[in-house]
C-alpha atoms as a PDB file:
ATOM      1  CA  UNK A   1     -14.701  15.183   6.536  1.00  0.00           C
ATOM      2  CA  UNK A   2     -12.797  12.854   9.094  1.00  0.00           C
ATOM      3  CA  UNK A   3      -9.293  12.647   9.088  1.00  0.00           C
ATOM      4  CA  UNK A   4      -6.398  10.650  10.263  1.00  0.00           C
ATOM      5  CA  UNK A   5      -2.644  10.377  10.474  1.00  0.00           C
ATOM      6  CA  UNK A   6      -0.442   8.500   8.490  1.00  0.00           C
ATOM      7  CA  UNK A   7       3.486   7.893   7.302  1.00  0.00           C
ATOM      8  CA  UNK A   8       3.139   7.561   3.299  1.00  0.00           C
ATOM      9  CA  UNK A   9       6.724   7.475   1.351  1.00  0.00           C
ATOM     10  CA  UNK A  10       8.754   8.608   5.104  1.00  0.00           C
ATOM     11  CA  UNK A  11       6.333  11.946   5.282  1.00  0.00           C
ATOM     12  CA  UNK A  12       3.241  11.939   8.147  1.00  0.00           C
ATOM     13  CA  UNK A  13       0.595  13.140   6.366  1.00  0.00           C
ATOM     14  CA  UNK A  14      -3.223  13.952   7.319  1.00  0.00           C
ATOM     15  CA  UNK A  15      -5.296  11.730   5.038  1.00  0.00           C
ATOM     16  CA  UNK A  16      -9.260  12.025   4.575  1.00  0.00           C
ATOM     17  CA  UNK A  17     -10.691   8.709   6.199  1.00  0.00           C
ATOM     18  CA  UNK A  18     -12.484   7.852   2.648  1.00  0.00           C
ATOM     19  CA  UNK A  19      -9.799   8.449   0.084  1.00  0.00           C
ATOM     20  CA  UNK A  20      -8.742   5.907  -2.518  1.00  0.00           C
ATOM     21  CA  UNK A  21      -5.518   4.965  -3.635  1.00  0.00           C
ATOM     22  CA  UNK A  22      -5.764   6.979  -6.935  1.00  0.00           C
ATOM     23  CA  UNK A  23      -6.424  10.082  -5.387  1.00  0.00           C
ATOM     24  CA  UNK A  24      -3.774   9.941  -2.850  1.00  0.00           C
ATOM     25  CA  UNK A  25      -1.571   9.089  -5.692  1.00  0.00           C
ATOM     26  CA  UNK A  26      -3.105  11.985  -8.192  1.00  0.00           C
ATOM     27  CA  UNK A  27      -2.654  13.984  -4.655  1.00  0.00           C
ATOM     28  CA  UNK A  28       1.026  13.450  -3.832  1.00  0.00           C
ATOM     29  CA  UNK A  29       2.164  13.100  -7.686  1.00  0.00           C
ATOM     30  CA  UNK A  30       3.288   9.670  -7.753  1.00  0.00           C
ATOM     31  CA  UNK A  31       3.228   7.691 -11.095  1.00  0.00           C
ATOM     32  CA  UNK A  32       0.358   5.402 -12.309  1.00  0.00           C
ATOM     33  CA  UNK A  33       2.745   2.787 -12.543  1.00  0.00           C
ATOM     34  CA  UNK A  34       3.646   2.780  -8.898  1.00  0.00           C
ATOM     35  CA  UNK A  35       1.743   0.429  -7.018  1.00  0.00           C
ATOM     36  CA  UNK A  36       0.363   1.191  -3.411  1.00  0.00           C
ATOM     37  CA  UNK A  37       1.776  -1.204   0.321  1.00  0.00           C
ATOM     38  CA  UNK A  38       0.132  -0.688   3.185  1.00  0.00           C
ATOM     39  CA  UNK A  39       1.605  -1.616   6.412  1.00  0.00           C
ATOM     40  CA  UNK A  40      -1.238  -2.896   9.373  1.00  0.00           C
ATOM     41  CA  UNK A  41       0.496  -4.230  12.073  1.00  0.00           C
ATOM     42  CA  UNK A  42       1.792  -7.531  11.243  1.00  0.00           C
ATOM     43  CA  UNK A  43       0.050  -7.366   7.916  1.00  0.00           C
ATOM     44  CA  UNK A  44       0.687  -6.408   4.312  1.00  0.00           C
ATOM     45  CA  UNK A  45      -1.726  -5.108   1.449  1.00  0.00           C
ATOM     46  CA  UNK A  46      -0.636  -4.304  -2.025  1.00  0.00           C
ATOM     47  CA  UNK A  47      -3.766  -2.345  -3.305  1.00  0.00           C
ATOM     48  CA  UNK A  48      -5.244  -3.300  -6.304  1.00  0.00           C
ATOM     49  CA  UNK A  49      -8.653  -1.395  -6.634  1.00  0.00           C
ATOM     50  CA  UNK A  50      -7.329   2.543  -7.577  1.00  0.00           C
ATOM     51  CA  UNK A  51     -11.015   3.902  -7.033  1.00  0.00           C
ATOM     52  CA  UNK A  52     -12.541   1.768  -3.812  1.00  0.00           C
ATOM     53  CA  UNK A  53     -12.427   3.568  -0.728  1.00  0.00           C
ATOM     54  CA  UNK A  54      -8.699   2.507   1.178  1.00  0.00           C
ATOM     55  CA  UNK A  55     -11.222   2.359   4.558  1.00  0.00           C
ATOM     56  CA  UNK A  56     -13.391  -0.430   2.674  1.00  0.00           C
ATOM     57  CA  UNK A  57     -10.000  -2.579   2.836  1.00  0.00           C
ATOM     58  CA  UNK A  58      -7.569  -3.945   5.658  1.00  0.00           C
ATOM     59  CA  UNK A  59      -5.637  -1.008   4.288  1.00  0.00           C
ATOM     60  CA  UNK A  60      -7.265   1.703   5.318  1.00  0.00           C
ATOM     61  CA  UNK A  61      -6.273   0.569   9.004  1.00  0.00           C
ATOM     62  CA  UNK A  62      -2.229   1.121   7.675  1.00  0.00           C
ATOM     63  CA  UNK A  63      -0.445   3.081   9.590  1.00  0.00           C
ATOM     64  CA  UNK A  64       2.523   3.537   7.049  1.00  0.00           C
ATOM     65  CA  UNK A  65       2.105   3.573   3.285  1.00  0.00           C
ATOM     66  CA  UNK A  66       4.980   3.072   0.335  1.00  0.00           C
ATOM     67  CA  UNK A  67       3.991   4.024  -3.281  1.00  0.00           C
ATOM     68  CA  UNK A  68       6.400   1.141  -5.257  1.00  0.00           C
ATOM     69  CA  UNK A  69       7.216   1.342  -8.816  1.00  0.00           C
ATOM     70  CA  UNK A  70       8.493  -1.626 -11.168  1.00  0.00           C
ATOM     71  CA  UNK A  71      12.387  -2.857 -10.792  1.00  0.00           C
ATOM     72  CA  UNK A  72      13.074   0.210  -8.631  1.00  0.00           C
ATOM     73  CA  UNK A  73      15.865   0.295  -6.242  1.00  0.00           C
ATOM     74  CA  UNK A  74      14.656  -0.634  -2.271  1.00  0.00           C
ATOM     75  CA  UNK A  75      14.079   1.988   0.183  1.00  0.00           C
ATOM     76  CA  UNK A  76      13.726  -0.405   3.301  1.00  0.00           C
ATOM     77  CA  UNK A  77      13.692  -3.649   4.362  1.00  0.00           C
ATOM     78  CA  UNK A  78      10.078  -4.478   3.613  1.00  0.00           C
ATOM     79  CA  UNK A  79      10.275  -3.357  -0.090  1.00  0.00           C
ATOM     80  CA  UNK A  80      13.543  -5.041  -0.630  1.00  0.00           C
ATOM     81  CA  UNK A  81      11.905  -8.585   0.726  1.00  0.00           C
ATOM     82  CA  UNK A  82      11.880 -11.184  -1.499  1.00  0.00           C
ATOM     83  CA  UNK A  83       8.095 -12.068  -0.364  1.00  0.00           C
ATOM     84  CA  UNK A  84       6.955  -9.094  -1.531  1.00  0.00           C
ATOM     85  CA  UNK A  85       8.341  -9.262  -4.901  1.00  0.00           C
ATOM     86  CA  UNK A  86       6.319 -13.134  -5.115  1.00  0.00           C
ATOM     87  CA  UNK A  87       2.878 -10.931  -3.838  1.00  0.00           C
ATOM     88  CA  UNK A  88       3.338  -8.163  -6.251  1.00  0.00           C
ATOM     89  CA  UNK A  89       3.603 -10.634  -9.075  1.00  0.00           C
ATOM     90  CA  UNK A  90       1.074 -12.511  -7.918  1.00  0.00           C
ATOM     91  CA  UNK A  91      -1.397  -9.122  -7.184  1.00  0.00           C
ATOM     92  CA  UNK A  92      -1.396  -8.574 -11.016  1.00  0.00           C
ATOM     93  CA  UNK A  93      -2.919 -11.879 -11.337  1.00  0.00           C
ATOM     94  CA  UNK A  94      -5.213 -11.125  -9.542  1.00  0.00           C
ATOM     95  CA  UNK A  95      -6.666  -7.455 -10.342  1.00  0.00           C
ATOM     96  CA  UNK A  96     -10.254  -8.650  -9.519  1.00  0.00           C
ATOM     97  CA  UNK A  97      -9.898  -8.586  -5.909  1.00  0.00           C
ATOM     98  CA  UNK A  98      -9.680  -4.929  -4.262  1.00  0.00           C
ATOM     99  CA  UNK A  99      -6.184  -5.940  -2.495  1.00  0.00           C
ATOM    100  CA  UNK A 100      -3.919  -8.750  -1.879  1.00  0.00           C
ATOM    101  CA  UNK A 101      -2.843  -9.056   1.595  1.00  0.00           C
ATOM    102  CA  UNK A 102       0.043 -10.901   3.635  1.00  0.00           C
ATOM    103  CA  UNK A 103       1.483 -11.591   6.820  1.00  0.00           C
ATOM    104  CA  UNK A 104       4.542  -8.782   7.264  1.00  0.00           C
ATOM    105  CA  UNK A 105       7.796 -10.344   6.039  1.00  0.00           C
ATOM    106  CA  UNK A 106      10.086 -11.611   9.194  1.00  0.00           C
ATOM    107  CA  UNK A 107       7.281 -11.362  11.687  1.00  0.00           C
ATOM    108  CA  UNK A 108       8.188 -14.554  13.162  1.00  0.00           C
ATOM    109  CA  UNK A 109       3.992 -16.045  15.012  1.00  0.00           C
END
């Protein structure tokens, strides 16, 4: 099985190419509440599909990853940004798309 390198939660892990959100949640213990960012260059992507493939979606090209959960305090600047509060409540709307992606907070184009 291919593998590649990624930052999920501040830790570089070794992720399988194919895996979905809910396994690498189920594999690193994180809460079903918490909801999954991915970071892709100048992009964001709040995954909403738990069993599709993260390298069907712009997310599987992140090369960081935060697990979020509900009203918790920030960690960083891009989960403390008011714009991703406004996609978050928005992704719930819209659970029938796999992910709900953005340009990066404060990238200025």
């Amino acid at each position: 099985m291919e593998t590649r390198w990624a930052t999920v939660d501040g830790v570089t892990l070794e992720l399988p190419v194919d895996c979905t959100a809910g396994e690498l949640r189920a594999a690193l213990s994180k809460p079903d509440d918490a909801v999954l960012i991915a970071v892709t260059g100048d992009l964001v992507s709040i995954v909403n599909d738990q069993e599709r493939p993260l390298s069907e979606l712009i997310a599987g090209c992140a090369h960081t990853y935060y697990f979020r959960r509900p009203c918790e305090p920030a960690r960083n600047e891009l989960v403390a940004t008011l714009d991703l509060e406004t996609a978050l409540a928005e992704s719930d709307d819209e659970q029938s798309g796999a992910e709900t992606t953005f340009e990066h907070p404060g990238i200025d184009h």
